[in-house]
C-alpha atoms as a PDB file:
ATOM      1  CA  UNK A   1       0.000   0.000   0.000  1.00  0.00           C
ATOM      2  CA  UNK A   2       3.018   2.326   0.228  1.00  0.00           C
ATOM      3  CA  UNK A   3       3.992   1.901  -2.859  1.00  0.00           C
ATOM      4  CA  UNK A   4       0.376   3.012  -3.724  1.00  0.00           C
ATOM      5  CA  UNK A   5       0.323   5.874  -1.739  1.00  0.00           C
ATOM      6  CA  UNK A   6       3.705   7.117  -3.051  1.00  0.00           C
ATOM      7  CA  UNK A   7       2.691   6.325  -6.562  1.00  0.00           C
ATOM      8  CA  UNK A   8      -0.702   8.259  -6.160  1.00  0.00           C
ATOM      9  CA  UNK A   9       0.898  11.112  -4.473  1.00  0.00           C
ATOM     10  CA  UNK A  10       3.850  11.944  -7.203  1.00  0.00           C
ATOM     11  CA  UNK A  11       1.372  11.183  -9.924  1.00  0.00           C
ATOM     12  CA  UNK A  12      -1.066  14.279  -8.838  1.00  0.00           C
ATOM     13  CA  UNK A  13       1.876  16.788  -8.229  1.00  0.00           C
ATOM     14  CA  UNK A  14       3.318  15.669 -11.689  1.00  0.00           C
ATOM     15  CA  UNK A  15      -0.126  16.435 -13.134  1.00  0.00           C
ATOM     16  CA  UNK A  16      -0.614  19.648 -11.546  1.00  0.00           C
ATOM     17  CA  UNK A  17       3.354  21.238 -12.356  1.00  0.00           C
ATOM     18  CA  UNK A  18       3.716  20.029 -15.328  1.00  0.00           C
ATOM     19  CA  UNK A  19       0.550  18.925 -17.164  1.00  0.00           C
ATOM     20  CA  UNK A  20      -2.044  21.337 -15.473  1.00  0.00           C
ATOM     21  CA  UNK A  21       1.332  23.426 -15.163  1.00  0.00           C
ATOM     22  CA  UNK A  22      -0.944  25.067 -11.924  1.00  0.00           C
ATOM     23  CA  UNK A  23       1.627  27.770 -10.028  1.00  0.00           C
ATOM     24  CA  UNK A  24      -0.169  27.106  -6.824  1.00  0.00           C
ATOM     25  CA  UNK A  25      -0.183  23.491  -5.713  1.00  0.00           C
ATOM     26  CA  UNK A  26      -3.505  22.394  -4.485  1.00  0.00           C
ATOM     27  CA  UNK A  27      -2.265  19.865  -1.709  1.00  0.00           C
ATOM     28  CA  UNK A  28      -6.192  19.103  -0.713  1.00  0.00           C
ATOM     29  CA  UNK A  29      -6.350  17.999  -4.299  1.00  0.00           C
ATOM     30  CA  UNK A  30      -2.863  15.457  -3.505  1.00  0.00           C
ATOM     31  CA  UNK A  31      -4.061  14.133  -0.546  1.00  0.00           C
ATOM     32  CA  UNK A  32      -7.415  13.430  -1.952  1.00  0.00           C
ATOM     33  CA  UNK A  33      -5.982  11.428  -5.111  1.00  0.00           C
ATOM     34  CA  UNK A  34      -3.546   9.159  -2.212  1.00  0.00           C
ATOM     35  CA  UNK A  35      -5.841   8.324  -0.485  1.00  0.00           C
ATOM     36  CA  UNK A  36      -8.071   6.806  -3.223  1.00  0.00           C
ATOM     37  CA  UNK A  37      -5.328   5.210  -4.905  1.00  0.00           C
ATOM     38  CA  UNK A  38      -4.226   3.859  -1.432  1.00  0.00           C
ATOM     39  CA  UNK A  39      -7.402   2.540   0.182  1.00  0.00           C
ATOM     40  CA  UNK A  40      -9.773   2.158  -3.041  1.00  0.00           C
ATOM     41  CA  UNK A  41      -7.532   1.535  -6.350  1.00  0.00           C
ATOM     42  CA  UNK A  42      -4.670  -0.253  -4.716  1.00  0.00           C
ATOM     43  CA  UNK A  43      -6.614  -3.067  -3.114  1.00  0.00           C
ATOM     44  CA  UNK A  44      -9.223  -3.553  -6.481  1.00  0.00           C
ATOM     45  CA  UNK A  45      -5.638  -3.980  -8.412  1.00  0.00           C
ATOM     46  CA  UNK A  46      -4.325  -6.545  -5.756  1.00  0.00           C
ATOM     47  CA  UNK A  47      -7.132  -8.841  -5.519  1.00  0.00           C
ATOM     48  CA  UNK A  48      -7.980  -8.985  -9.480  1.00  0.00           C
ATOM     49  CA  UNK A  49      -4.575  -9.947 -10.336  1.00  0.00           C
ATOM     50  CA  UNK A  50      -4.743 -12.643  -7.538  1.00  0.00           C
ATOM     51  CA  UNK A  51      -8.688 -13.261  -8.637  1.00  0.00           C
ATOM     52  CA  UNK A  52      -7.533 -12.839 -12.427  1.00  0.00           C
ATOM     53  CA  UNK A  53      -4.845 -15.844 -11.815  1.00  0.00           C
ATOM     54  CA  UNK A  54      -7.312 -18.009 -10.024  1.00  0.00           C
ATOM     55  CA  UNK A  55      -9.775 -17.814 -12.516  1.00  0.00           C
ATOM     56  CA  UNK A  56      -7.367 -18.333 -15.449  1.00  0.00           C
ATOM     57  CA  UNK A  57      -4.105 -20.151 -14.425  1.00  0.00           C
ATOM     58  CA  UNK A  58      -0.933 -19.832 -16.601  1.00  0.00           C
ATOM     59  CA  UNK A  59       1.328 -18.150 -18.942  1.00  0.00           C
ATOM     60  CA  UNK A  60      -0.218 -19.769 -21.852  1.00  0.00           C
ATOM     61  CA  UNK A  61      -0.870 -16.955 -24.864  1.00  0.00           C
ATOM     62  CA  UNK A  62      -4.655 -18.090 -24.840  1.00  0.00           C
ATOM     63  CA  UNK A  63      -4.942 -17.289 -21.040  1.00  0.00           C
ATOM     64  CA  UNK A  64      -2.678 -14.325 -21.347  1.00  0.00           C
ATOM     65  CA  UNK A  65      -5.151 -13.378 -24.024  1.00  0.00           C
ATOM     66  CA  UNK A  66      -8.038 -14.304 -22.177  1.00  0.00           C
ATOM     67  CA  UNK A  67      -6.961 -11.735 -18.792  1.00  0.00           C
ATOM     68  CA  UNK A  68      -6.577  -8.785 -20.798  1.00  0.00           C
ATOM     69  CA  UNK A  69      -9.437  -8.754 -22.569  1.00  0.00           C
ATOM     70  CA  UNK A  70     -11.705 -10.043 -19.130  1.00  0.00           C
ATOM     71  CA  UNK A  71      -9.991  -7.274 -17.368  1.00  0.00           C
ATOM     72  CA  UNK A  72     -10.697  -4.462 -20.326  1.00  0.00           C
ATOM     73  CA  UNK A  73     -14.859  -5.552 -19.943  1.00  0.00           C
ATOM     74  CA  UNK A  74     -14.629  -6.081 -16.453  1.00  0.00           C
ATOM     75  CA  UNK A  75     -11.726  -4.640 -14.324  1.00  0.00           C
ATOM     76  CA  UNK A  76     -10.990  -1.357 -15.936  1.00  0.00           C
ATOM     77  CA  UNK A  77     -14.443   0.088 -15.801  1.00  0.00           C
ATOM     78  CA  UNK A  78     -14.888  -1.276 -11.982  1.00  0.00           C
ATOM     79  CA  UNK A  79     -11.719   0.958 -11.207  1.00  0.00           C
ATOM     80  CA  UNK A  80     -12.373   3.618 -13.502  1.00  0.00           C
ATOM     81  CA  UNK A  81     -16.126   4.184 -11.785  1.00  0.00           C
ATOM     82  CA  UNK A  82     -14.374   3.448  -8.337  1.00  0.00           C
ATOM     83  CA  UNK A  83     -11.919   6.182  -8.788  1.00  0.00           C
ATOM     84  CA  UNK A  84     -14.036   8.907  -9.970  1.00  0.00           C
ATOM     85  CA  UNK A  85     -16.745   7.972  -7.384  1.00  0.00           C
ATOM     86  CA  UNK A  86     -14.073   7.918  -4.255  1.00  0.00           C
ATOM     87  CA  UNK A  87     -12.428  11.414  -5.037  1.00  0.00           C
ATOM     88  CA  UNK A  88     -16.186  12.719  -6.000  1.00  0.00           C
ATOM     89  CA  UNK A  89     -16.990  11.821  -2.664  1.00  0.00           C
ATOM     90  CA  UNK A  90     -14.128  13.059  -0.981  1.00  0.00           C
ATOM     91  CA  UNK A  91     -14.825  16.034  -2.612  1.00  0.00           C
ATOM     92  CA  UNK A  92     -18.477  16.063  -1.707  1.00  0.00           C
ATOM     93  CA  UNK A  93     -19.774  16.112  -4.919  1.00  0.00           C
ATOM     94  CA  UNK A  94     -21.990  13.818  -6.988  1.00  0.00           C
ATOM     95  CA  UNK A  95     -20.164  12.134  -9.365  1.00  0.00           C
ATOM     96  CA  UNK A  96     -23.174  10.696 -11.795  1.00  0.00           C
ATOM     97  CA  UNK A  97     -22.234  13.931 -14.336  1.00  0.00           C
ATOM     98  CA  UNK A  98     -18.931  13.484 -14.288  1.00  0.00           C
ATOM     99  CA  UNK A  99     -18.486   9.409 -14.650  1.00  0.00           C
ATOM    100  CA  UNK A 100     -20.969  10.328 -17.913  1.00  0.00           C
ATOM    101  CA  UNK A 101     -18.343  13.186 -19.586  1.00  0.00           C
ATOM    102  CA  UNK A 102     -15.269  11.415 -18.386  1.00  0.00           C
ATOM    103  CA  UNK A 103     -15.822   7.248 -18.438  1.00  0.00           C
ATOM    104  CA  UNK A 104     -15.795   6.791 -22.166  1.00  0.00           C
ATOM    105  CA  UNK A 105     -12.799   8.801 -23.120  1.00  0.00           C
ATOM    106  CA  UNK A 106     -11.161   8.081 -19.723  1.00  0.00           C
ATOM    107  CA  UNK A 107     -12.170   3.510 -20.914  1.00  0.00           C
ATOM    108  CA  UNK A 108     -10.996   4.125 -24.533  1.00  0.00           C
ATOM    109  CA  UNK A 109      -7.616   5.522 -23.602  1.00  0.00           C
ATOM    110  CA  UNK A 110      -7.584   2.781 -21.104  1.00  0.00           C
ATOM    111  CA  UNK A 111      -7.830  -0.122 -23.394  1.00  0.00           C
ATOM    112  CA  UNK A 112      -5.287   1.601 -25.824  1.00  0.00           C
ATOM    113  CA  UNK A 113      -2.755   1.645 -22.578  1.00  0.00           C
ATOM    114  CA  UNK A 114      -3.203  -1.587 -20.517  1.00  0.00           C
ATOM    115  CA  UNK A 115      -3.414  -4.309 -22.715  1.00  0.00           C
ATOM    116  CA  UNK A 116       0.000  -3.770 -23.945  1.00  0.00           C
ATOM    117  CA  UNK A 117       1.542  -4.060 -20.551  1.00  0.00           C
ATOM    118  CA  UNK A 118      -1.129  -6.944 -18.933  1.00  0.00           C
ATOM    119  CA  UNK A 119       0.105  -8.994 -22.143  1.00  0.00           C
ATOM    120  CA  UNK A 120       3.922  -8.506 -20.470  1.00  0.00           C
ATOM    121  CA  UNK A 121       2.508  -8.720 -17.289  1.00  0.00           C
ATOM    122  CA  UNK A 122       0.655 -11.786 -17.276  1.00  0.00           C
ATOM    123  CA  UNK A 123       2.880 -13.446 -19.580  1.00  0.00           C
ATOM    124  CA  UNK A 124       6.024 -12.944 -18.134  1.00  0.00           C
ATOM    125  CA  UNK A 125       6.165 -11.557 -14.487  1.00  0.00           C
ATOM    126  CA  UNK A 126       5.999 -14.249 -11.873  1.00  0.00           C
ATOM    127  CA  UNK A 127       2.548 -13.512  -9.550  1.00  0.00           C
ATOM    128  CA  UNK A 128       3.906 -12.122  -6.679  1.00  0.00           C
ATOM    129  CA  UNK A 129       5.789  -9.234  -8.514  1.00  0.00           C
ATOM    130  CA  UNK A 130       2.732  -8.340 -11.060  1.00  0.00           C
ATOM    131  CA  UNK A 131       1.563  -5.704  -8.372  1.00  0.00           C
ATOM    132  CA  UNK A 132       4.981  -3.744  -9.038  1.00  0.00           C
ATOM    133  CA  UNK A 133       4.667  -4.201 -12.450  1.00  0.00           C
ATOM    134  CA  UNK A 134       1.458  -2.691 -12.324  1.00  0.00           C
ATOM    135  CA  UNK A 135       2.203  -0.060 -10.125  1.00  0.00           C
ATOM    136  CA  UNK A 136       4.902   1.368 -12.946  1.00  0.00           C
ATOM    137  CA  UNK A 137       2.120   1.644 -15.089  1.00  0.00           C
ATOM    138  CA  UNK A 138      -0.083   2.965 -12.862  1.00  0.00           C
ATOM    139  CA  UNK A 139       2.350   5.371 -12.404  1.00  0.00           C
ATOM    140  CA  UNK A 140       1.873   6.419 -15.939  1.00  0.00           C
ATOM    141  CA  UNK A 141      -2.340   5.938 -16.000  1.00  0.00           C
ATOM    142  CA  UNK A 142      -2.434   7.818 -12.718  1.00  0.00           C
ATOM    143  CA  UNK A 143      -0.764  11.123 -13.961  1.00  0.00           C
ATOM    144  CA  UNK A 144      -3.983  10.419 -16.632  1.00  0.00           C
ATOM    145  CA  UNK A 145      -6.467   9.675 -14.346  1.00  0.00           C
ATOM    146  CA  UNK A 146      -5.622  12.721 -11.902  1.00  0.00           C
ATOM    147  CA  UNK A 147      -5.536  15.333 -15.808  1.00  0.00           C
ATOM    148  CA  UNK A 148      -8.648  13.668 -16.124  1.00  0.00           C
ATOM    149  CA  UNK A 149      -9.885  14.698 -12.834  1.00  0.00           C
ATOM    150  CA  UNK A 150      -9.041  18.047 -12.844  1.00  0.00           C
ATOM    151  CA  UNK A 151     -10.005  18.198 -16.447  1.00  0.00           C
ATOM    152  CA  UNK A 152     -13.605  20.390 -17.142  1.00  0.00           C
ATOM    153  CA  UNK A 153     -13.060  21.561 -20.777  1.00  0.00           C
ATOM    154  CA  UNK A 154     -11.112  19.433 -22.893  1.00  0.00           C
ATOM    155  CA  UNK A 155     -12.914  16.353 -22.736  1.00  0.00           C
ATOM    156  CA  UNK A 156      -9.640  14.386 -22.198  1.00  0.00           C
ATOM    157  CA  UNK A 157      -7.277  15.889 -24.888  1.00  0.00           C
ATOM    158  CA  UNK A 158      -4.029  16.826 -23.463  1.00  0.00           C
ATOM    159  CA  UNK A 159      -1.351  18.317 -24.905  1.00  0.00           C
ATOM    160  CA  UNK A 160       1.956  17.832 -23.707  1.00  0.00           C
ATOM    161  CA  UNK A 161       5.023  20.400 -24.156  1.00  0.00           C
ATOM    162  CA  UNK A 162       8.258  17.764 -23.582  1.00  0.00           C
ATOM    163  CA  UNK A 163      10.550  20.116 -24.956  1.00  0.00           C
ATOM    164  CA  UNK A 164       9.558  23.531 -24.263  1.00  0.00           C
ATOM    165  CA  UNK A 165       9.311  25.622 -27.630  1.00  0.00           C
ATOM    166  CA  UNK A 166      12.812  27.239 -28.767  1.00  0.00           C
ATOM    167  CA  UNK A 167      12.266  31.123 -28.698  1.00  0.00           C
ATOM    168  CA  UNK A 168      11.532  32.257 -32.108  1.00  0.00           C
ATOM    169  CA  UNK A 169      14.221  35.160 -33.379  1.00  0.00           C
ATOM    170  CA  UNK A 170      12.311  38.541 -34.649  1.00  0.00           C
ATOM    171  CA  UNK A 171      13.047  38.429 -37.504  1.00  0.00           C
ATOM    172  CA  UNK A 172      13.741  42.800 -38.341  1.00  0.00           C
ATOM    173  CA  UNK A 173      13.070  44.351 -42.098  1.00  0.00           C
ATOM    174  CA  UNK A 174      15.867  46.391 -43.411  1.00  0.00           C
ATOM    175  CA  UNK A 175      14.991  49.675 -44.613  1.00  0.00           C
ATOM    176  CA  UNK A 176      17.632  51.070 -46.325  1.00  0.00           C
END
């Protein structure tokens, strides 16, 4: 669960500096997002991978197969609607309106994210280290989920400056 809370906790002040690019931290806003991914998103990932390997045993690509796509239908929107109903409610708020505007862009970029790394996941990472696995990528999806969050006009499109734009030289007429 530490890793969780850690995890949660860097992924909402990476949001805010450098995706929301906010120049006053909203720590409320931090200590909200830990605590859902600690107590609400951390033990829903636990269990389904343990429930996910119970149900279908092995490394086999069939099975491999078989978890991602079960956990894209079933898992992903359980967590998704978990999330955004836990920090709505820490919040105060109702989160019906939201889970409406956000779920299907917040699912589809989901399914275009996780499968990739489940497939490594549950293919190649003994059980009892999938968590961590998971938790790098969660790293990833939280800084998402927590833009997503915060998020009331874009409808999920975020643009990303990774290398800030070089300053463009004035460029002066001669007038000779």
């Amino acid at each position: 669960m530490m890793v969780y809370a850690t995890l949660w906790t860097a992924a909402d002040i990476v949001e805010q500096k450098y995706i929301s690019k906010k120049e006053q931290h909203n720590v409320q806003k931090t200590v909200r997002i830990a605590t859902v991914g600690t107590f609400v998103i951390a033990p829903l990932v636990f269990n389904w991978i343990k429930l996910a390997e119970r149900l279908f045993p092995g490394k086999s690509v069939r099975t491999v197969l078989t978890k991602v796509l079960i956990e894209q239908v079933t898992f992903a929107p359980v967590s998704i609607t978990s999330f955004y109903a836990a920090t709505s409610l820490l919040e105060r708020k109702n989160f019906i309106e939201e889970l409406k505007a956000k779920f299907p862009v917040t699912w589809k970029t989901g399914i275009t994210f996780w499968p990739f790394l489940q497939v490594i996941n549950f293919g190649l990472v003994p059980l009892n280290y999938r968590p961590f696995v998971v938790a790098g990528g969660s790293f990833v999806w939280s800084i998402f989920l927590c833009f997503m969050k915060e998020d009331k006009k874009n409808g999920g499109a975020i643009e990303i400056e990774i290398i800030p734009p070089v300053a463009q030289k004035k460029e002066t007429k001669n007038t000779s």
